[in-house]
PDB file of N, CA and C in Angstrom:
ATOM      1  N   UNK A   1      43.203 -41.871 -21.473  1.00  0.00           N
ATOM      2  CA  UNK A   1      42.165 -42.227 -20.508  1.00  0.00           C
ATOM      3  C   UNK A   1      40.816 -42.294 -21.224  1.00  0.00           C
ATOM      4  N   UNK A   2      39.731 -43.619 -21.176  1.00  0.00           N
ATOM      5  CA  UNK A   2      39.079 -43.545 -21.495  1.00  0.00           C
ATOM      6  C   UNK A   2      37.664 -42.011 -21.044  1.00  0.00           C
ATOM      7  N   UNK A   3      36.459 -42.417 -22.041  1.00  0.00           N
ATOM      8  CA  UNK A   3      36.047 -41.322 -21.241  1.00  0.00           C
ATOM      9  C   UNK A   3      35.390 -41.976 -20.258  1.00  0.00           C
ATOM     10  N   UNK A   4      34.747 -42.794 -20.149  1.00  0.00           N
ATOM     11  CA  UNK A   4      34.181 -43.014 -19.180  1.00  0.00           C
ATOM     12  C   UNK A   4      34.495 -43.165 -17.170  1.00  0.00           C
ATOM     13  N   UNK A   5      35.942 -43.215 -17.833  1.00  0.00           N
ATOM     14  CA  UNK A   5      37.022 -42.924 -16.536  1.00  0.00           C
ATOM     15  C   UNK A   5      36.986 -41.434 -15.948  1.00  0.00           C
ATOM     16  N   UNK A   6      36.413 -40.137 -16.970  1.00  0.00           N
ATOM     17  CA  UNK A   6      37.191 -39.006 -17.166  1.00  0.00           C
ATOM     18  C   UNK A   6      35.909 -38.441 -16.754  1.00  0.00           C
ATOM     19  N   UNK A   7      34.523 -39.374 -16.712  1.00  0.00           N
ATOM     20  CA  UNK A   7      33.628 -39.088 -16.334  1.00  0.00           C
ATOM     21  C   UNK A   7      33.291 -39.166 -14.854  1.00  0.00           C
ATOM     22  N   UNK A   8      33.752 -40.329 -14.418  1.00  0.00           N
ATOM     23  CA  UNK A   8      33.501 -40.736 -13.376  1.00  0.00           C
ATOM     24  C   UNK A   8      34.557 -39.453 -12.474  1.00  0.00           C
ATOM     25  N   UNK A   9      35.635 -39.434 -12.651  1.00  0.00           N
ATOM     26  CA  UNK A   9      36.657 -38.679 -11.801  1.00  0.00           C
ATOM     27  C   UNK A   9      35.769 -37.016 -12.028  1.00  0.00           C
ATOM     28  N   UNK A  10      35.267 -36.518 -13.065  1.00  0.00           N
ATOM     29  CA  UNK A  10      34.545 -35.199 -13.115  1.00  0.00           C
ATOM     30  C   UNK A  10      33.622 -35.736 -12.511  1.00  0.00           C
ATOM     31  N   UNK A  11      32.315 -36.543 -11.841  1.00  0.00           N
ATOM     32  CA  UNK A  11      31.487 -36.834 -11.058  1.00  0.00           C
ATOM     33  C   UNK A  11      32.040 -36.774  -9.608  1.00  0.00           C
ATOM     34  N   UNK A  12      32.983 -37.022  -9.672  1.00  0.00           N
ATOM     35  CA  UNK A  12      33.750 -37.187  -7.914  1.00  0.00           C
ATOM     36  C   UNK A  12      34.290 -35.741  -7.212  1.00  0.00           C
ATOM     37  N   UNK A  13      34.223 -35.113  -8.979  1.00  0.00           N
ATOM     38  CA  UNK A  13      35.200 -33.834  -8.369  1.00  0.00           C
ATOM     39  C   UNK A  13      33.851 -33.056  -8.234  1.00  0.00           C
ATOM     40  N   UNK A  14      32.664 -32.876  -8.739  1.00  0.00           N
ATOM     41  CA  UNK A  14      31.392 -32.334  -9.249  1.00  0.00           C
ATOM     42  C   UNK A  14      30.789 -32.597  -7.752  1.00  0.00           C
ATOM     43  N   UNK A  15      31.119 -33.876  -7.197  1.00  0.00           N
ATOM     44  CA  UNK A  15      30.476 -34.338  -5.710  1.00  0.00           C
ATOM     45  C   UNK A  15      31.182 -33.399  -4.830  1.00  0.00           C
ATOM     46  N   UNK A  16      32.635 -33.120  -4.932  1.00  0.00           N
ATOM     47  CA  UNK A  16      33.306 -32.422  -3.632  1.00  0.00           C
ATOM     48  C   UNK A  16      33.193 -30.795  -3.500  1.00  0.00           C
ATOM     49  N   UNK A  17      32.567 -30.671  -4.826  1.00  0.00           N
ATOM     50  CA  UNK A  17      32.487 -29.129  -4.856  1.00  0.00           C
ATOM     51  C   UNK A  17      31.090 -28.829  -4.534  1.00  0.00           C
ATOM     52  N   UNK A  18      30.342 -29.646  -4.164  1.00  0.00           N
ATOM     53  CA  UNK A  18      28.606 -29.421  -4.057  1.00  0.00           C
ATOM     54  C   UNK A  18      28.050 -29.377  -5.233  1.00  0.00           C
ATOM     55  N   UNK A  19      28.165 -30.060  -5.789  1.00  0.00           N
ATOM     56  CA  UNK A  19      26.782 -30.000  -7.377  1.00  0.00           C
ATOM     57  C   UNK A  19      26.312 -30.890  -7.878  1.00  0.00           C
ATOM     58  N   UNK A  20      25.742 -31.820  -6.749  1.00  0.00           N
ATOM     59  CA  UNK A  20      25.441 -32.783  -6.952  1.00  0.00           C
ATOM     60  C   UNK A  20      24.184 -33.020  -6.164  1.00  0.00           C
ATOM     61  N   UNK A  21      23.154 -33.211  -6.707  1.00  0.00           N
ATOM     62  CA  UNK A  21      22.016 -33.406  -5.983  1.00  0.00           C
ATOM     63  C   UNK A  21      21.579 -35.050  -6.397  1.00  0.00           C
ATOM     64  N   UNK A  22      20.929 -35.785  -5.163  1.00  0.00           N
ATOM     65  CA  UNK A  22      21.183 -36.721  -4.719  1.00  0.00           C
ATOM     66  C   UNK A  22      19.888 -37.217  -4.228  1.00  0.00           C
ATOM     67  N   UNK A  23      19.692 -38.527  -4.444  1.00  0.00           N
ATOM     68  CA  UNK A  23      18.260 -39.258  -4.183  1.00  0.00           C
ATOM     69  C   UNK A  23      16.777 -38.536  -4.789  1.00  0.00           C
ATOM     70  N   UNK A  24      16.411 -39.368  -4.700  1.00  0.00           N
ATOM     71  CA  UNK A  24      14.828 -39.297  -5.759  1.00  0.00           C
ATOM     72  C   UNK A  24      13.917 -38.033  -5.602  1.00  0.00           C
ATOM     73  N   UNK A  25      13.461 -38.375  -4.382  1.00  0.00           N
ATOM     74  CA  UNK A  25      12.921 -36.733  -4.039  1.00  0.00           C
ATOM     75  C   UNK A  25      13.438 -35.292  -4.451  1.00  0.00           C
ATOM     76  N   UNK A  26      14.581 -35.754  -4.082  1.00  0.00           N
ATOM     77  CA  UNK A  26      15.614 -34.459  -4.098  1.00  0.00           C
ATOM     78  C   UNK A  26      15.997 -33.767  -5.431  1.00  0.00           C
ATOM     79  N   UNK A  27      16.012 -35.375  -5.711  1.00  0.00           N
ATOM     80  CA  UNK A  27      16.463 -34.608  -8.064  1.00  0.00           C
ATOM     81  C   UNK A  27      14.924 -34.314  -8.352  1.00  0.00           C
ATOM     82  N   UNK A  28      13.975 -34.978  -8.106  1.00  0.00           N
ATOM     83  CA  UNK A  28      12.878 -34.620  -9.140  1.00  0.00           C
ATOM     84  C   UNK A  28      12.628 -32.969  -8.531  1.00  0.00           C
ATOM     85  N   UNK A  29      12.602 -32.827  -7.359  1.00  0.00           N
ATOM     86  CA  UNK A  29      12.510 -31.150  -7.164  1.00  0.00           C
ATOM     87  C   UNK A  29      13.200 -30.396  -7.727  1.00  0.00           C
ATOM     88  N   UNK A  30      14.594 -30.828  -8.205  1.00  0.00           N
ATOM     89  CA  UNK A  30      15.652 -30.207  -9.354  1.00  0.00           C
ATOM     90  C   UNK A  30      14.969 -30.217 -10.262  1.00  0.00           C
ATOM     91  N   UNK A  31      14.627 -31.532 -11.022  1.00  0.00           N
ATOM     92  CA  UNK A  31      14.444 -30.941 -11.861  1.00  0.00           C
ATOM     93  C   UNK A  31      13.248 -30.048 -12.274  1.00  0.00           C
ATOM     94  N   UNK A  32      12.228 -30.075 -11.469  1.00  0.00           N
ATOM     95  CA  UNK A  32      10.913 -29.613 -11.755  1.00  0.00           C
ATOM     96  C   UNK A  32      11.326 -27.788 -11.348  1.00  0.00           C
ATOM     97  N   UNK A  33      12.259 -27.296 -10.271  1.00  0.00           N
ATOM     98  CA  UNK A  33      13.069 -26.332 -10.201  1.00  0.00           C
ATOM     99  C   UNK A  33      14.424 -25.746 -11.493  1.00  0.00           C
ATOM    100  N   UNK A  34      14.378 -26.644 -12.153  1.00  0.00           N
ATOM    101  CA  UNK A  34      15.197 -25.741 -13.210  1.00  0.00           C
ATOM    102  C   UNK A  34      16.597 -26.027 -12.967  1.00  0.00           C
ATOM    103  N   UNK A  35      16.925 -26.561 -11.014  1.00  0.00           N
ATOM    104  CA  UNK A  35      18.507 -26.990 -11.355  1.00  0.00           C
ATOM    105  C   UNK A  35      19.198 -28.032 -11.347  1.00  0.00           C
ATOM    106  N   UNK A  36      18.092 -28.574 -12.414  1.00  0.00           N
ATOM    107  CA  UNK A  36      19.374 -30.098 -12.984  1.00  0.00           C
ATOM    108  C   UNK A  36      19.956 -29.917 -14.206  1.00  0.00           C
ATOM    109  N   UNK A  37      21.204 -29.560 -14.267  1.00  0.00           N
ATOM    110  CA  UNK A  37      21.851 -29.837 -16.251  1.00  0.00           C
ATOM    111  C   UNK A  37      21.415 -31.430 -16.861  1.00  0.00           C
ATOM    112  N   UNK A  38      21.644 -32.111 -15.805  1.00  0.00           N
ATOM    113  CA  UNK A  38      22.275 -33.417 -16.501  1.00  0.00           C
ATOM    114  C   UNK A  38      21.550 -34.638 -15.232  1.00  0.00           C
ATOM    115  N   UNK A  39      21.112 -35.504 -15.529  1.00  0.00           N
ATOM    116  CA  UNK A  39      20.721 -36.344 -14.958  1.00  0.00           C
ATOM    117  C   UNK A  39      21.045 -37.317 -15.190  1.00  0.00           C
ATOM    118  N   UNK A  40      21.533 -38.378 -14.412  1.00  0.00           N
ATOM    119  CA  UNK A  40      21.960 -39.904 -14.690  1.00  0.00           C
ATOM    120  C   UNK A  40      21.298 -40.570 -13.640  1.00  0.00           C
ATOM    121  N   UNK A  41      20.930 -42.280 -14.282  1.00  0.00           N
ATOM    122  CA  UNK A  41      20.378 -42.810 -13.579  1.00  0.00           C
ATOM    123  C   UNK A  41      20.982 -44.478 -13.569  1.00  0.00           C
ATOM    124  N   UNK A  42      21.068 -44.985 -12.663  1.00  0.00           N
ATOM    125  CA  UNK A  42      21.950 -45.806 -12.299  1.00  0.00           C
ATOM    126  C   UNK A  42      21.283 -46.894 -13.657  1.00  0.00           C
ATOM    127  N   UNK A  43      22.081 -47.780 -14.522  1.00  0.00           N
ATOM    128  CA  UNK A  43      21.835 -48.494 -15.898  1.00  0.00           C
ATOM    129  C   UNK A  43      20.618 -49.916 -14.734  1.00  0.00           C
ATOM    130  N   UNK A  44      21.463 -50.240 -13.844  1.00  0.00           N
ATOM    131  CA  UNK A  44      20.559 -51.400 -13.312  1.00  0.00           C
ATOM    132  C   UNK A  44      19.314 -50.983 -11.897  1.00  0.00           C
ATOM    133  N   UNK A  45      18.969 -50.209 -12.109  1.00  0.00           N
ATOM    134  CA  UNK A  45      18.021 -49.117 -11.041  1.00  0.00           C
ATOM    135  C   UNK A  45      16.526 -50.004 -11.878  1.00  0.00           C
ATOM    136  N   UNK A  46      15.781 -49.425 -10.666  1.00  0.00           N
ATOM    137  CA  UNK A  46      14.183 -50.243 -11.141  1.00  0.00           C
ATOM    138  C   UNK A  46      13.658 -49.675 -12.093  1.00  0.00           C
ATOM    139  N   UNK A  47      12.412 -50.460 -12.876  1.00  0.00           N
ATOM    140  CA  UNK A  47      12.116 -49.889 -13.764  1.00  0.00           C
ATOM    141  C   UNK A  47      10.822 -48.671 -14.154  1.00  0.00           C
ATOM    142  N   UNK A  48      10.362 -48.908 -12.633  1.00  0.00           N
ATOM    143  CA  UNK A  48       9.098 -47.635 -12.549  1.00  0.00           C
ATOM    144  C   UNK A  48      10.160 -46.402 -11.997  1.00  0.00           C
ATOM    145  N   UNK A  49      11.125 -46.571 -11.250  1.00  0.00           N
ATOM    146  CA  UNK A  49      11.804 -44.951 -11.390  1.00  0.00           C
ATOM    147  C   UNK A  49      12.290 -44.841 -12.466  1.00  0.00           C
ATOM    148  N   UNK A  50      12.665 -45.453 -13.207  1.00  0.00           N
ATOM    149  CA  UNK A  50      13.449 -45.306 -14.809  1.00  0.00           C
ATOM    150  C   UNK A  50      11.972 -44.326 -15.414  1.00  0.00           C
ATOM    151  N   UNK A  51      11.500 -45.166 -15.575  1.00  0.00           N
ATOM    152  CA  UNK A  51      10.023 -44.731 -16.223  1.00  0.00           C
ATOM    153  C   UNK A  51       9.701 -43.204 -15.936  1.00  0.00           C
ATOM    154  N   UNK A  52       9.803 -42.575 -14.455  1.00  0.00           N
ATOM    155  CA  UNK A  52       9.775 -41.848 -14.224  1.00  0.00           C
ATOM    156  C   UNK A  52      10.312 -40.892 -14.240  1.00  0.00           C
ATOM    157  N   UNK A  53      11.712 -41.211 -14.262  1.00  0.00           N
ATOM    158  CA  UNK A  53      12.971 -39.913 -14.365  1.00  0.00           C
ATOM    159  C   UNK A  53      12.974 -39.708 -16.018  1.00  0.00           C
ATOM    160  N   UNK A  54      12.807 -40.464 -17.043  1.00  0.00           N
ATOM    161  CA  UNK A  54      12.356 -40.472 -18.499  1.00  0.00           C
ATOM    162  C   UNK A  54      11.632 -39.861 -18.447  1.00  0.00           C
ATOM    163  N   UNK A  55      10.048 -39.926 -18.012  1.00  0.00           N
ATOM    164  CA  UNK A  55       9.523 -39.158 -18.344  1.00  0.00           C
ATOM    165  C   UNK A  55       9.161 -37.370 -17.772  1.00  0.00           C
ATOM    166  N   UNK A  56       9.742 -37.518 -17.019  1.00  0.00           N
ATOM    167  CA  UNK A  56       9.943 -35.949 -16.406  1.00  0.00           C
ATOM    168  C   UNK A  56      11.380 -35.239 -16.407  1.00  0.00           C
ATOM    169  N   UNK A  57      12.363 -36.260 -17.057  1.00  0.00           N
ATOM    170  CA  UNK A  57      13.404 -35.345 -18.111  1.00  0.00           C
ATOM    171  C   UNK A  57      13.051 -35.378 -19.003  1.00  0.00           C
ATOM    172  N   UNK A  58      12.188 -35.548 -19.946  1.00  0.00           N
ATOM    173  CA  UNK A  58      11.748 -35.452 -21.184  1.00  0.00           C
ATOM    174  C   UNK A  58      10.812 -34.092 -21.096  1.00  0.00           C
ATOM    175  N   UNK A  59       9.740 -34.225 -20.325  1.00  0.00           N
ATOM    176  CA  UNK A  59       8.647 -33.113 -19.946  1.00  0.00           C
ATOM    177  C   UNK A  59       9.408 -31.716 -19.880  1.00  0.00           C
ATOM    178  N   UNK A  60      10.575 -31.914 -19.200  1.00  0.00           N
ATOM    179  CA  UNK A  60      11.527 -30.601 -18.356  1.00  0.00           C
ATOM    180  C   UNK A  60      12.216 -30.030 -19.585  1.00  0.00           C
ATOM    181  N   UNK A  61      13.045 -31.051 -20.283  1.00  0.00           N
ATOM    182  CA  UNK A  61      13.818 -30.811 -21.372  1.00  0.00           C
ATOM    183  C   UNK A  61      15.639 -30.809 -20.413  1.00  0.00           C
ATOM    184  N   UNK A  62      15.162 -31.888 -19.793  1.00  0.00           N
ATOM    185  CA  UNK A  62      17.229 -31.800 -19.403  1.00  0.00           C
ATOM    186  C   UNK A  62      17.167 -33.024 -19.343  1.00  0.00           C
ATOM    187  N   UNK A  63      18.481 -32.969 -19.973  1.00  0.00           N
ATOM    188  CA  UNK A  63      19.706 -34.306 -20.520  1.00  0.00           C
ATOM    189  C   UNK A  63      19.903 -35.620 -19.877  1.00  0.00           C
ATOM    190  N   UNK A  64      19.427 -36.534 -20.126  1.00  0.00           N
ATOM    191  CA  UNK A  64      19.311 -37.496 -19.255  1.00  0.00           C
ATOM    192  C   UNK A  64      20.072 -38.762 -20.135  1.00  0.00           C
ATOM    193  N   UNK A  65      20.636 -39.780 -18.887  1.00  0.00           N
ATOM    194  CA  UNK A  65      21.285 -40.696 -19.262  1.00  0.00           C
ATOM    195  C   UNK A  65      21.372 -42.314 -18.197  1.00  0.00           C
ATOM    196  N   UNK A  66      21.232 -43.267 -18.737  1.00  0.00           N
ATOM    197  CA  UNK A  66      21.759 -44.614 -17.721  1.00  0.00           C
ATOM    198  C   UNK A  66      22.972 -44.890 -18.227  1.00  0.00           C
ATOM    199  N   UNK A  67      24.108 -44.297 -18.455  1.00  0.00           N
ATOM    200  CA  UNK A  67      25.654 -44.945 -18.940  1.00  0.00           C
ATOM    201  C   UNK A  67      26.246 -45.417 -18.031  1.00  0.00           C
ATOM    202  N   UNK A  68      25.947 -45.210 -16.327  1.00  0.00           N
ATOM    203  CA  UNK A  68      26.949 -45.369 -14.942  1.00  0.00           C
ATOM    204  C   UNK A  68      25.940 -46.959 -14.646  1.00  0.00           C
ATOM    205  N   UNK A  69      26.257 -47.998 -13.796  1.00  0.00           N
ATOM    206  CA  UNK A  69      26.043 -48.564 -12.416  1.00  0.00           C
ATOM    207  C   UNK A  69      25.698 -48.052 -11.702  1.00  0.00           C
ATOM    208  N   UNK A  70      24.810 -48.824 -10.659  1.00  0.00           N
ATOM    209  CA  UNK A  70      25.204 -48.217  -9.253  1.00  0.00           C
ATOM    210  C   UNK A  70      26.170 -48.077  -8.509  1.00  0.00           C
ATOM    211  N   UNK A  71      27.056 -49.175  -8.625  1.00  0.00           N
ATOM    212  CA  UNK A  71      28.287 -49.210  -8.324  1.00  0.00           C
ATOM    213  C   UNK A  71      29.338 -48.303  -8.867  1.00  0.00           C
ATOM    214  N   UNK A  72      29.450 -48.302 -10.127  1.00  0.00           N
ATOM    215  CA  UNK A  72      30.160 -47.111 -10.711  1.00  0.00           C
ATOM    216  C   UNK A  72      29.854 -45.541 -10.011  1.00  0.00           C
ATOM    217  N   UNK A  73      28.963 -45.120  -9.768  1.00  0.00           N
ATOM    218  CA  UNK A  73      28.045 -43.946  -9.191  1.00  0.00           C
ATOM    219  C   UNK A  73      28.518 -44.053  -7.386  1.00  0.00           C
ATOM    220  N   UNK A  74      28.522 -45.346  -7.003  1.00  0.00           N
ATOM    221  CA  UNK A  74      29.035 -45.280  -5.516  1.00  0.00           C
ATOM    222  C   UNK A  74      30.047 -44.907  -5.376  1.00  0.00           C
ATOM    223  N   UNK A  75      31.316 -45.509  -6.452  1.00  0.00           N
ATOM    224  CA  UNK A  75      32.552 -45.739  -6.005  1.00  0.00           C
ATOM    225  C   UNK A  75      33.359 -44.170  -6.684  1.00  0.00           C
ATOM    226  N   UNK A  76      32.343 -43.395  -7.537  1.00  0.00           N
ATOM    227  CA  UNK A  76      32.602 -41.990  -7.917  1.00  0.00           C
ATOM    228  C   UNK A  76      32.446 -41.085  -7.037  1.00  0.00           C
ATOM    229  N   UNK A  77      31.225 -40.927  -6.349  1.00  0.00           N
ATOM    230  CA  UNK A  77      30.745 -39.903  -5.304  1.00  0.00           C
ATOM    231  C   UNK A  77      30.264 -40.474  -4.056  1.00  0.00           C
ATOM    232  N   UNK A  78      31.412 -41.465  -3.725  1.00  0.00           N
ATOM    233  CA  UNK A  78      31.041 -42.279  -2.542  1.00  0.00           C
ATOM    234  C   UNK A  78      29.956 -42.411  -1.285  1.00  0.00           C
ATOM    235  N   UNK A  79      28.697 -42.257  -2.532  1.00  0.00           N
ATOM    236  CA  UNK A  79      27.281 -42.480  -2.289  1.00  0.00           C
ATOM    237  C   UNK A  79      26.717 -43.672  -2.382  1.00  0.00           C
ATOM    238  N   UNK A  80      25.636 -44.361  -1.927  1.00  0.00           N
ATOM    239  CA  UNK A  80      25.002 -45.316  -3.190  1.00  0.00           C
ATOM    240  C   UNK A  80      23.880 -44.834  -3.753  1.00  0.00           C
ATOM    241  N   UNK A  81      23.858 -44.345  -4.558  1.00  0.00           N
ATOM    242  CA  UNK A  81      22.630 -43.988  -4.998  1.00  0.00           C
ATOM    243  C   UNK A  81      22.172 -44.502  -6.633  1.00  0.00           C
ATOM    244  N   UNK A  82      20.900 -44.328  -7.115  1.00  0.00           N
ATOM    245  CA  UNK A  82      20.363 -44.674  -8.073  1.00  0.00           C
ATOM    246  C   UNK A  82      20.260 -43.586  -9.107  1.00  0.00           C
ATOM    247  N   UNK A  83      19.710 -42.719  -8.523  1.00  0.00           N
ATOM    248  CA  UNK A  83      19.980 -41.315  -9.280  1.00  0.00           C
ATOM    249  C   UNK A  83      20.190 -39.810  -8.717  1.00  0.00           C
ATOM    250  N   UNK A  84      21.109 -39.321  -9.478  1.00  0.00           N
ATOM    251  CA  UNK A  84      21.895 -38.233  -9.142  1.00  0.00           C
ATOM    252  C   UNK A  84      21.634 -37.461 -10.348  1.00  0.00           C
ATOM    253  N   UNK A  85      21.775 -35.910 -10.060  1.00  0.00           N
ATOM    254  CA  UNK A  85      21.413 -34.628 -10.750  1.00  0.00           C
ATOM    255  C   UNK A  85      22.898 -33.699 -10.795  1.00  0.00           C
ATOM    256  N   UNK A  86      23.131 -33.017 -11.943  1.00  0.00           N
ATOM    257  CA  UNK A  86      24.071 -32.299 -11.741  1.00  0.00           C
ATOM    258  C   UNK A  86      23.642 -31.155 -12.038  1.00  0.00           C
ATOM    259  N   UNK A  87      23.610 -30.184 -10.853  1.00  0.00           N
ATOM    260  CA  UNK A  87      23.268 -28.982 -10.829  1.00  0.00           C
ATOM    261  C   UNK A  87      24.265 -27.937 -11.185  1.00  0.00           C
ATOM    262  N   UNK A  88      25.215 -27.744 -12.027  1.00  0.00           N
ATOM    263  CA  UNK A  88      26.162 -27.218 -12.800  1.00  0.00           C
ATOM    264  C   UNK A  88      26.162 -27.363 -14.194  1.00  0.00           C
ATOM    265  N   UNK A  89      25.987 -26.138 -14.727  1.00  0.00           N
ATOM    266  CA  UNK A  89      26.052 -26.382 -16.088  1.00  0.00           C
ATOM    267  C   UNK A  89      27.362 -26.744 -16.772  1.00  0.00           C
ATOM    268  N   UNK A  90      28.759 -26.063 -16.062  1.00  0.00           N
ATOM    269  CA  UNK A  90      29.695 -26.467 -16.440  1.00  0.00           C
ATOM    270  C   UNK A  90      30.202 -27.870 -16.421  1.00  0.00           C
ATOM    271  N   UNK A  91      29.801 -28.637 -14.994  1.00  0.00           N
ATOM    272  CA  UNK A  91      30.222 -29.505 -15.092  1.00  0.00           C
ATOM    273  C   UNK A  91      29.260 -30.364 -15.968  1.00  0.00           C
ATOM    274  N   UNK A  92      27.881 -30.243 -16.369  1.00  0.00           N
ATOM    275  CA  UNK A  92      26.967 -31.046 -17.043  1.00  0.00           C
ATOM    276  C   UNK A  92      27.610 -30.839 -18.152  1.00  0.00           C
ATOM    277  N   UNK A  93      28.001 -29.632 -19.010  1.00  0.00           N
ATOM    278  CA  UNK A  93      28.082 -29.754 -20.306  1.00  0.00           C
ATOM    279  C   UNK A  93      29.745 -31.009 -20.556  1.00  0.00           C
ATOM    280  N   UNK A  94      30.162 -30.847 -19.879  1.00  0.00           N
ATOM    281  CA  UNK A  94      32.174 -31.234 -20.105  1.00  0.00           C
ATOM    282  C   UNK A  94      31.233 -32.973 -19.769  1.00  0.00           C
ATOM    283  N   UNK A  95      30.654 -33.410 -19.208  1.00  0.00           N
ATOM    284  CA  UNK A  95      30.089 -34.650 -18.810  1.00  0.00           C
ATOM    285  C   UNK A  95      28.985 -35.028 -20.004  1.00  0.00           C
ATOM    286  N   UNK A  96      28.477 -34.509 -20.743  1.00  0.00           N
ATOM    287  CA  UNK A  96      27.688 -34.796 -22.047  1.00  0.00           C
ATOM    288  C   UNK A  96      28.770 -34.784 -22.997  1.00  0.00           C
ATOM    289  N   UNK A  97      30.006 -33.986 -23.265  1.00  0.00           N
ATOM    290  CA  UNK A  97      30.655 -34.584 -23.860  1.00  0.00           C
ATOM    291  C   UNK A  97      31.509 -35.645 -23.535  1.00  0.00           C
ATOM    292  N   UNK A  98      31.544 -36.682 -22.537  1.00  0.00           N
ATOM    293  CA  UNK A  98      32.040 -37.408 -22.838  1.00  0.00           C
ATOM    294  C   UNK A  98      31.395 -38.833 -23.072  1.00  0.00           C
ATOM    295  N   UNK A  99      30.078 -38.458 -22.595  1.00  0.00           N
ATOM    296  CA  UNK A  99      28.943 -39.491 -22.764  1.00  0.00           C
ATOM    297  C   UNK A  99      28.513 -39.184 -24.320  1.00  0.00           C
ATOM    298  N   UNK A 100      28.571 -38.441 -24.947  1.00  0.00           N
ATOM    299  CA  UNK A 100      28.602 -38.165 -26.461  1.00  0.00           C
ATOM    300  C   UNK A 100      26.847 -37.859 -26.249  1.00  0.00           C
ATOM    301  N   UNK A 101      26.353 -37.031 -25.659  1.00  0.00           N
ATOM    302  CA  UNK A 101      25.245 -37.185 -25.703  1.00  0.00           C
ATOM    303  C   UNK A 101      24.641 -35.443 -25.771  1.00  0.00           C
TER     304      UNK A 101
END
């Protein structure tokens, strides 16, 4: 299984267990609160929230990435969203390794 498959199914399972924080408002209070591991942001999402989630995961110091779609990200945690936070370290760290990041 690729990883990116292995990612998406740990995002779905990461969604059913609650550790998943969800829409814009909501992650940047994560992260400015301390509980985001891992942040992803949808690859085709606009480019002033890009701008923004860059630069305040950078400021924070947590792990940030555009490797998913939006679509990929819907059809994982049958949301639509642009960007999502993973508030688990376990599941953030097993999800950076497969994004190699």
């Amino acid at each position: 299984m690729q990883n990116k498959q292995k990612l998406l199914g740990l995002l779905g399972l990461a969604r059913r267990a609650g550790k998943l924080v969800t829409g814009e408002d909501m992650v940047l209070g994560a992260i400015r609160g301390g509980k985001a591991s891992l942040v992803i942001f949808a690859a085709d999402g606009g480019a002033s929230s890009l701008k923004k989630f860059t630069d305040k995961t950078t400021s924070y110091g947590v792990p940030f990435t555009t490797a998913l779609t939006r679509q990929e990200i819907a059809d994982a945690t049958g949301m639509a969203r642009t960007v999502i936070a993973v508030a688990d370290r376990g599941f953030a760290k097993k999800m950076r390794e497969y994004l190699e990041i």
